[in-house]
Protein backbone atom coordinates (compact mmCIF):
# COMPACT_ATOMS: atom_id res chain seq x y z
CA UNK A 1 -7.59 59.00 57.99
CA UNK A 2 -6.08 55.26 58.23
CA UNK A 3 -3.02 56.83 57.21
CA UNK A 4 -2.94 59.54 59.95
CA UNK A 5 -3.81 57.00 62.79
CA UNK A 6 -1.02 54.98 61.82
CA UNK A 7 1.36 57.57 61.38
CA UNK A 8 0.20 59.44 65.31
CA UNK A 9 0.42 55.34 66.57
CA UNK A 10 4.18 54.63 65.01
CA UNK A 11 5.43 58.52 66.74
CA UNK A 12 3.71 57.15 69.91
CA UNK A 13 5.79 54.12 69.85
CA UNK A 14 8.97 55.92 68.70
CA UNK A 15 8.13 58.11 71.84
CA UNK A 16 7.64 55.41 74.19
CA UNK A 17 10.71 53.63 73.51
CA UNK A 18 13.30 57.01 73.76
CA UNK A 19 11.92 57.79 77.13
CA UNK A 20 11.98 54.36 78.34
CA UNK A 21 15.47 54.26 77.37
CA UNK A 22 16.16 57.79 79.61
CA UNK A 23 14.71 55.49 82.25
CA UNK A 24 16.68 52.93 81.55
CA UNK A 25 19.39 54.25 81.17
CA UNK A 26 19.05 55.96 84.93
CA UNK A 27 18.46 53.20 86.27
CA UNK A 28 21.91 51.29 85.04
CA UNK A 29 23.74 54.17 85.63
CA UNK A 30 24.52 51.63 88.87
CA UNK A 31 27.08 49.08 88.99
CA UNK A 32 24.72 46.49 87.52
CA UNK A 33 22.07 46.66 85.57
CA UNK A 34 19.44 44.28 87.12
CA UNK A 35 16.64 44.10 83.80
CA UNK A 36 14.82 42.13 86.09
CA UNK A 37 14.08 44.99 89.16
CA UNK A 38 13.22 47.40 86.36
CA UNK A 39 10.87 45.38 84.12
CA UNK A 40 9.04 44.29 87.59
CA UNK A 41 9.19 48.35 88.30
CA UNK A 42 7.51 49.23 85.35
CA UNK A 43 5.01 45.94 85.35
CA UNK A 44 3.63 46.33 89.09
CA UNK A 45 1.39 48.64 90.68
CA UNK A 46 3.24 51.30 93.05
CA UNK A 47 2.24 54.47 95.47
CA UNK A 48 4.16 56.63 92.77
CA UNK A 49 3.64 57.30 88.81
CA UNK A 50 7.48 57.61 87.87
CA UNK A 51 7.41 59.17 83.91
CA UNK A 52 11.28 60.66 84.15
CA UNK A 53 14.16 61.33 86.21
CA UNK A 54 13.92 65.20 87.60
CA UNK A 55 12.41 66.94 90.63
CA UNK A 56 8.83 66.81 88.04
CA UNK A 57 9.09 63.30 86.62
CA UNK A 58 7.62 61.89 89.80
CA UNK A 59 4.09 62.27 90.77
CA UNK A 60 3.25 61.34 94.45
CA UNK A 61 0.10 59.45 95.05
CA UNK A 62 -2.20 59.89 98.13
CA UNK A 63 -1.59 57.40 101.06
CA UNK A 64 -5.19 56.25 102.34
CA UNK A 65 -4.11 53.97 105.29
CA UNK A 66 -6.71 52.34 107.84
CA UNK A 67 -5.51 50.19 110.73
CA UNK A 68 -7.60 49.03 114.64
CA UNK A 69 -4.63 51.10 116.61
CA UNK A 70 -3.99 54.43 114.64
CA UNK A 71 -7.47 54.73 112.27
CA UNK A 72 -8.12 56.53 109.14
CA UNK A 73 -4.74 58.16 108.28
CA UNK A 74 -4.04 59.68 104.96
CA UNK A 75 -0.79 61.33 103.68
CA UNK A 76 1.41 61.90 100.61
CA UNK A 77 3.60 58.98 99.15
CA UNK A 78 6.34 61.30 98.62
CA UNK A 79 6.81 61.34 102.94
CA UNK A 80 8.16 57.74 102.38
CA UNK A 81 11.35 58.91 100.27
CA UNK A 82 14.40 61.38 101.40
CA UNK A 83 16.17 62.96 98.88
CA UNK A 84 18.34 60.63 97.56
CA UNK A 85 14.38 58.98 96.69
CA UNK A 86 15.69 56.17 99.11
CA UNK A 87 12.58 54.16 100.64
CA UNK A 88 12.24 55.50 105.00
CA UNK A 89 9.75 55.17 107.33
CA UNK A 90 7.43 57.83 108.00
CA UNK A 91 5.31 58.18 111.04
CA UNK A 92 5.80 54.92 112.06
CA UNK A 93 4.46 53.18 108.74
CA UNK A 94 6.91 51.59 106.04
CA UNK A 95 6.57 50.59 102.62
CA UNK A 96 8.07 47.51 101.55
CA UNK A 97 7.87 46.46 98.04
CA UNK A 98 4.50 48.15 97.80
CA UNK A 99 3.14 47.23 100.66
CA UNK A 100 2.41 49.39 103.57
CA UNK A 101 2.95 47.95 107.15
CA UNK A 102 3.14 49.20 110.84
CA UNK A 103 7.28 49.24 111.65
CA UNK A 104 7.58 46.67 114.34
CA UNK A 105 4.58 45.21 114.00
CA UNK A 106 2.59 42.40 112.44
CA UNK A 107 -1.11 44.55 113.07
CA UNK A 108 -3.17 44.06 110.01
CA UNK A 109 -2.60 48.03 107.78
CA UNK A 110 -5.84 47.99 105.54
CA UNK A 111 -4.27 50.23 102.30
CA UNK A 112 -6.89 51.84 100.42
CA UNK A 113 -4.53 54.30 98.94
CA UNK A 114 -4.95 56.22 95.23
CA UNK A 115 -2.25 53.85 93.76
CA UNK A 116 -0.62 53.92 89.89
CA UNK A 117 -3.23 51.64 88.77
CA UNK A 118 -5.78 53.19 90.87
CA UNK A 119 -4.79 56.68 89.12
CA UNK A 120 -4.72 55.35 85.85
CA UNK A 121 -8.16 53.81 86.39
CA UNK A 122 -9.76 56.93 87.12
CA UNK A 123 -7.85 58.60 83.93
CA UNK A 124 -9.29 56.18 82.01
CA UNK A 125 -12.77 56.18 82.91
CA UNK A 126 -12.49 59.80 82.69
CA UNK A 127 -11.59 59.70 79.18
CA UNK A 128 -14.66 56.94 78.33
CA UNK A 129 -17.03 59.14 79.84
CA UNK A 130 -15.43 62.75 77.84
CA UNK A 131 -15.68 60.52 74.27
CA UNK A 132 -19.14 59.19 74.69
CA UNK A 133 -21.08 62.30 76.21
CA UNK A 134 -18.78 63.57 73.02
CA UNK A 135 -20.57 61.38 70.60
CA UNK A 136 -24.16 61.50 72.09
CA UNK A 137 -23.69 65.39 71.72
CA UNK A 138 -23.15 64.80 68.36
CA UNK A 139 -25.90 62.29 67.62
CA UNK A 140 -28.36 65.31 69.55
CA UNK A 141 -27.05 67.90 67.14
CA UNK A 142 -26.46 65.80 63.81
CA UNK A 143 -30.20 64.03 64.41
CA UNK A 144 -31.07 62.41 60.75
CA UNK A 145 -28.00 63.18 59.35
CA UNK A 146 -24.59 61.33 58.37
CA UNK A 147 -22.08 61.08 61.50
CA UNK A 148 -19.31 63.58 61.64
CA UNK A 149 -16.24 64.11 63.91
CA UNK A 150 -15.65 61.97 66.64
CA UNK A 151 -18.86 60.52 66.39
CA UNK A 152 -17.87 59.34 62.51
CA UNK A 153 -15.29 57.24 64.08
CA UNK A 154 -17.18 55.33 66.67
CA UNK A 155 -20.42 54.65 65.04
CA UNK A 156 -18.75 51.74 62.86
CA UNK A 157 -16.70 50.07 66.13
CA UNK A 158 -20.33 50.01 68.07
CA UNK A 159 -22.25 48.80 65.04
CA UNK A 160 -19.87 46.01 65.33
CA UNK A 161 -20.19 45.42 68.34
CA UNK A 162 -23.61 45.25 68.54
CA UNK A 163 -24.62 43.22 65.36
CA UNK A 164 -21.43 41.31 64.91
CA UNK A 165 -21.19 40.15 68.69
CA UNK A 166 -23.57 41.11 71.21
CA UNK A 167 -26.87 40.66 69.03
CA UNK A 168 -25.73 36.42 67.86
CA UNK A 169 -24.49 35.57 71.08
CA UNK A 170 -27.41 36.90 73.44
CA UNK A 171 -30.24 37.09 71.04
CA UNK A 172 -33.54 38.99 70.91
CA UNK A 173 -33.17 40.07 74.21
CA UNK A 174 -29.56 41.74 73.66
CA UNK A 175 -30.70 45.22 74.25
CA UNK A 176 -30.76 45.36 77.71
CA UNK A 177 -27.02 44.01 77.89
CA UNK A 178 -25.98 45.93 74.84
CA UNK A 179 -25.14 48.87 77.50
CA UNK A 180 -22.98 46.79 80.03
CA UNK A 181 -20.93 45.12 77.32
CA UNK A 182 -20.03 47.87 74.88
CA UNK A 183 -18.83 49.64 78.30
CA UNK A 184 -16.89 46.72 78.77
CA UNK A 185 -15.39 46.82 75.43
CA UNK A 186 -14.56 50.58 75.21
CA UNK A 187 -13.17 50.20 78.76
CA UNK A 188 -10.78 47.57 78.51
CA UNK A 189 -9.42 48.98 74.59
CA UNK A 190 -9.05 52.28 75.80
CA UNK A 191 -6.86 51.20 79.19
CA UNK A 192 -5.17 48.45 76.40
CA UNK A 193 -4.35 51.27 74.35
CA UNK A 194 -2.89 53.76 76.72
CA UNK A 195 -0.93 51.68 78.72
CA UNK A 196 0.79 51.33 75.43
CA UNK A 197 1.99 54.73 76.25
CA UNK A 198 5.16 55.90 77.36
CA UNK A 199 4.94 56.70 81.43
CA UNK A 200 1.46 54.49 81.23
CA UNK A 201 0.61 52.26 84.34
CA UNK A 202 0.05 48.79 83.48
CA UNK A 203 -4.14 48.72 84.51
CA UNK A 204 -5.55 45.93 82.36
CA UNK A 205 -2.46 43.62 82.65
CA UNK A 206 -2.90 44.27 86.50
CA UNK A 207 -4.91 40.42 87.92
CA UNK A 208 -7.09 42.66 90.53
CA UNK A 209 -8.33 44.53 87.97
CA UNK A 210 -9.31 41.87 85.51
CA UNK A 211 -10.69 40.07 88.52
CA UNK A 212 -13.28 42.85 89.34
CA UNK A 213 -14.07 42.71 85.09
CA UNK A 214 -14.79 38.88 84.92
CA UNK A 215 -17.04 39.02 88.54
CA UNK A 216 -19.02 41.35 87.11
CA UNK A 217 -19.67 39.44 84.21
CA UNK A 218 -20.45 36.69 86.55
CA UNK A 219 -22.68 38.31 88.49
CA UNK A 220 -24.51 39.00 85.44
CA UNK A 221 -24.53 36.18 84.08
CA UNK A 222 -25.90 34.60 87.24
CA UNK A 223 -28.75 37.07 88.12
CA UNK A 224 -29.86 36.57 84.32
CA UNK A 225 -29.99 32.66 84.06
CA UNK A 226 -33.55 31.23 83.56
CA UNK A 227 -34.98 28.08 84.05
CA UNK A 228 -34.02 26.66 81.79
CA UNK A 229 -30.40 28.04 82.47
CA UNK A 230 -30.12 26.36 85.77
CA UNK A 231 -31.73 23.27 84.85
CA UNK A 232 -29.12 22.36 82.46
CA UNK A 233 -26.65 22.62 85.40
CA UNK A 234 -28.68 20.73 88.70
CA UNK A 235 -30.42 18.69 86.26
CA UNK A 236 -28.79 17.79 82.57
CA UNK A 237 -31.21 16.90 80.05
CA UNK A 238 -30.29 13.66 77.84
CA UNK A 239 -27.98 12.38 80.53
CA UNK A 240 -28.55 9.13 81.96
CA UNK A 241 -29.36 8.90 85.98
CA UNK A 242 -25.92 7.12 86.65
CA UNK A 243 -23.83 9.68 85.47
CA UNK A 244 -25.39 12.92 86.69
CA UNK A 245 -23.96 12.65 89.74
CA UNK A 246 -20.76 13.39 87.75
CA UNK A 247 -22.19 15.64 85.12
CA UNK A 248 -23.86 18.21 88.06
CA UNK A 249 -20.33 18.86 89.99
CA UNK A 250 -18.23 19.84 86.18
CA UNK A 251 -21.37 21.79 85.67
CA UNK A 252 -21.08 23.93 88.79
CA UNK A 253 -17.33 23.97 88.85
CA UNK A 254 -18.17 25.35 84.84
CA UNK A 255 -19.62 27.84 86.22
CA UNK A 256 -16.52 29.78 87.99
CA UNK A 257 -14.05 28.68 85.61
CA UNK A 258 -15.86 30.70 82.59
CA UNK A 259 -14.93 34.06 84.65
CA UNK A 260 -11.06 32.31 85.63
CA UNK A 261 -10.85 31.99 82.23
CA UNK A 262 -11.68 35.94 81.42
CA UNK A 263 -9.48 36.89 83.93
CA UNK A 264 -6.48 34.84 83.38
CA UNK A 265 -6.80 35.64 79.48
CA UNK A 266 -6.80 39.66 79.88
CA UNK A 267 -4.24 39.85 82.47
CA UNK A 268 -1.46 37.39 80.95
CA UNK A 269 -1.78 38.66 77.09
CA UNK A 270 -1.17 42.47 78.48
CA UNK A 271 1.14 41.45 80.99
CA UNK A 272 3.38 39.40 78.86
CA UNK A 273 3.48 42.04 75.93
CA UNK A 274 4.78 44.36 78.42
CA UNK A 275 7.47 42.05 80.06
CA UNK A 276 8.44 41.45 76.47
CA UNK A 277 9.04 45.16 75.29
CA UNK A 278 10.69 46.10 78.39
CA UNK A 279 13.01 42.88 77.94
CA UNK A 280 13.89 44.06 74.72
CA UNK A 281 15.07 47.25 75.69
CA UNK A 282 16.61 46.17 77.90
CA UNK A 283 19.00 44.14 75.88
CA UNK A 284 20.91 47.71 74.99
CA UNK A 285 21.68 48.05 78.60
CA UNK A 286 22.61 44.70 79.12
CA UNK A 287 25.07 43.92 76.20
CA UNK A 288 26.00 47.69 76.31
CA UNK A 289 26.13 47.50 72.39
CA UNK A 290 24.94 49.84 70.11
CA UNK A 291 24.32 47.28 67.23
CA UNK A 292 22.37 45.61 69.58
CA UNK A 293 19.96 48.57 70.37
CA UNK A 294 19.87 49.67 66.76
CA UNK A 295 18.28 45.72 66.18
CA UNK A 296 16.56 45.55 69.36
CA UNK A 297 14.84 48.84 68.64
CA UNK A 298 13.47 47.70 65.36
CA UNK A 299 11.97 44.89 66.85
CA UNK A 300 9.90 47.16 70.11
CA UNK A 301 9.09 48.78 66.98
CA UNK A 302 7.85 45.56 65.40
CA UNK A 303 6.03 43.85 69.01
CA UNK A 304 3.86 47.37 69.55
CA UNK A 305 2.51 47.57 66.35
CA UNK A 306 1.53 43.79 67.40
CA UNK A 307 0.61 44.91 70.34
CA UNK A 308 -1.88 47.46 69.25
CA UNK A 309 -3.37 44.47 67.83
CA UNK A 310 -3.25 42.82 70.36
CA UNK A 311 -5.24 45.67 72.63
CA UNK A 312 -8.06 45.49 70.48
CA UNK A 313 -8.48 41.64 69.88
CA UNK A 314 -8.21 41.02 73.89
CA UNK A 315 -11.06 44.00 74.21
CA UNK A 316 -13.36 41.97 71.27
CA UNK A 317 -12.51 38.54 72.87
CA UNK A 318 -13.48 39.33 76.39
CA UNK A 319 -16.76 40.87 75.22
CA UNK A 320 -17.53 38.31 72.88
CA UNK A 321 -17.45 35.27 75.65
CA UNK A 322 -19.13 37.59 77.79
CA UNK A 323 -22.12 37.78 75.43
CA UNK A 324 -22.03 34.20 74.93
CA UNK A 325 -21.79 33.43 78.51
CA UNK A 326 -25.09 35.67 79.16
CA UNK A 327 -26.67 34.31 75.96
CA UNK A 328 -26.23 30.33 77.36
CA UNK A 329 -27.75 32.16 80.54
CA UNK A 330 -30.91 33.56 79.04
CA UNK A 331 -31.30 30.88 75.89
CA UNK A 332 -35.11 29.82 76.26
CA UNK A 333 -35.61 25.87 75.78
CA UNK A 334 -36.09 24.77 71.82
């Protein structure tokens, strides 16, 4: 089995890197190859999913626009490229580096639109939800009995979970959390994983995302604190008078940078292993040199198989400081 996964994960990667070098190698087809334009291309969110060059490689997003003058307007992406896929305005709205504006005018445009990322959420969500009613069918039908299938595979990363990271950090009352964070594990793997895949938007390394991840946590973690939670906070045991004027103002400030801190974490360690494959590649492009892309593709090689690695300890990181953030909140007094 170990054998098989590694053997589907290195054709994925071998996958991924020949069509990002069709891309690629599109896109310096031009006078100069600007690595810069297409790693930011590839990194950002847009109002298209681009996967190869060819009147099918493109898939156009819904527009959702909202603005005070014109209202709830909603259209396909695809209206704001000719044929050439050149960037034009279209009914009076434009799109300029991803963002949607009125065309001579500064009127606030409120863009709700089904973006890459947006997409991509949804797909992966989707997927969650297909595995685990998957495995609960399973569990239903294999009742008693030794795990099988798909449900053979999972049992051991939950287990984990559960009594290697929720059940220290929280305590006897883990159970009711235990839901919440192994969605929050599963969630942020699986989106790791896939964007790992060739044509794959870049969800978790995107800062809005991980931003609605880490205020949820948050808000958790707030809504659970006890007494003894808060007190520690307004009112510091074991500190003297003088200095809790001092002690109370880190202790709130504490408080918001724990979630920064989640947020920040996720987004830069996907983030930057993307900038750094596509930067690789790139070299072939840029040096024009086959030796070059002969080395530079044994390296891609080399940072994915790190980076599937990577996926999984980011996933078991953010959950684990997310237990231990809602275990400080809930610890009773010794």
């Amino acid at each position: 089995m170990i054998n098989r996964i590694f053997a589907l994960r290195f054709l994925l990667i071998i996958s991924m890197f020949f069509l990002s070098g069709k891309t690629f190698a599109s896109s310096s087809d031009s006078e100069e190859f600007r690595p810069g334009d297409v790693i930011l291309h590839h990194v950002l969110d847009d109002h298209i999913w681009h996967f190869w060059d060819g009147p099918y490689g493109t898939l156009y997003l819904p527009v959702i626009v909202y603005s005070a003058d014109r209202g709830l307007v909603v259209f396909s992406s695809s209206n704001f490229y000719n044929e050439d896929h050149d960037v034009v305005p279209y009914n009076g709205y434009v799109l300029d580096h991803g963002h949607i504006g009125l065309e001579g005018s500064e009127a606030m445009v409120w863009d709700f639109s089904i973006t890459k990322n947006v997409a991509f959420l949804f797909l992966n969500a989707a997927l969650l939800v297909f595995v685990f009613l998957s495995v609960a069918k399973g569990y239903r039908k294999n009742e008693g009995g030794p795990p099988r299938g798909i449900q053979s595979f999972f049992e051991p990363i939950i287990l984990f979970i559960r009594d290697e990271v929720v059940k220290p950090n929280i305590g006897p009352r883990y159970e009711r959390y235990l839901p919440y964070l192994l969605t929050l594990f599963f969630f942020i793997w699986f989106g790791n994983l896939l964007g790992l895949m060739p044509g794959a938007a870049n969800m978790t390394g995107n800062i809005a995302v991980t931003l609605v991840l880490a205020v949820a946590t948050f808000i958790l973690t707030t809504i659970s604190g006890n007494k003894n939670y808060w007190g520690h906070i307004f009112n510091t045991p074991g500190v003297p008078i003088v200095l809790k004027p001092i002690i109370v103002p880190v202790e709130i400030i504490g408080m918001f940078t724990k979630p920064i801190s989640l947020m920040i974490r996720l987004f830069v360690a996907i983030t930057a292993g993307h900038i750094v494959i596509l930067s690789l590649i790139s070299l072939s492009f840029v040096f024009h040199s086959y030796v070059v892309g002969v080395g530079s593709s044994l390296i891609v090689i080399f940072i994915n198989l790190i980076e599937i690695l990577v996926a999984t300890i980011q996933a078991y990181v953010f959950t684990m400081f997310s237990s231990l953030y809602i275990g400080m909140a809930v610890e009773e007094h010794h």
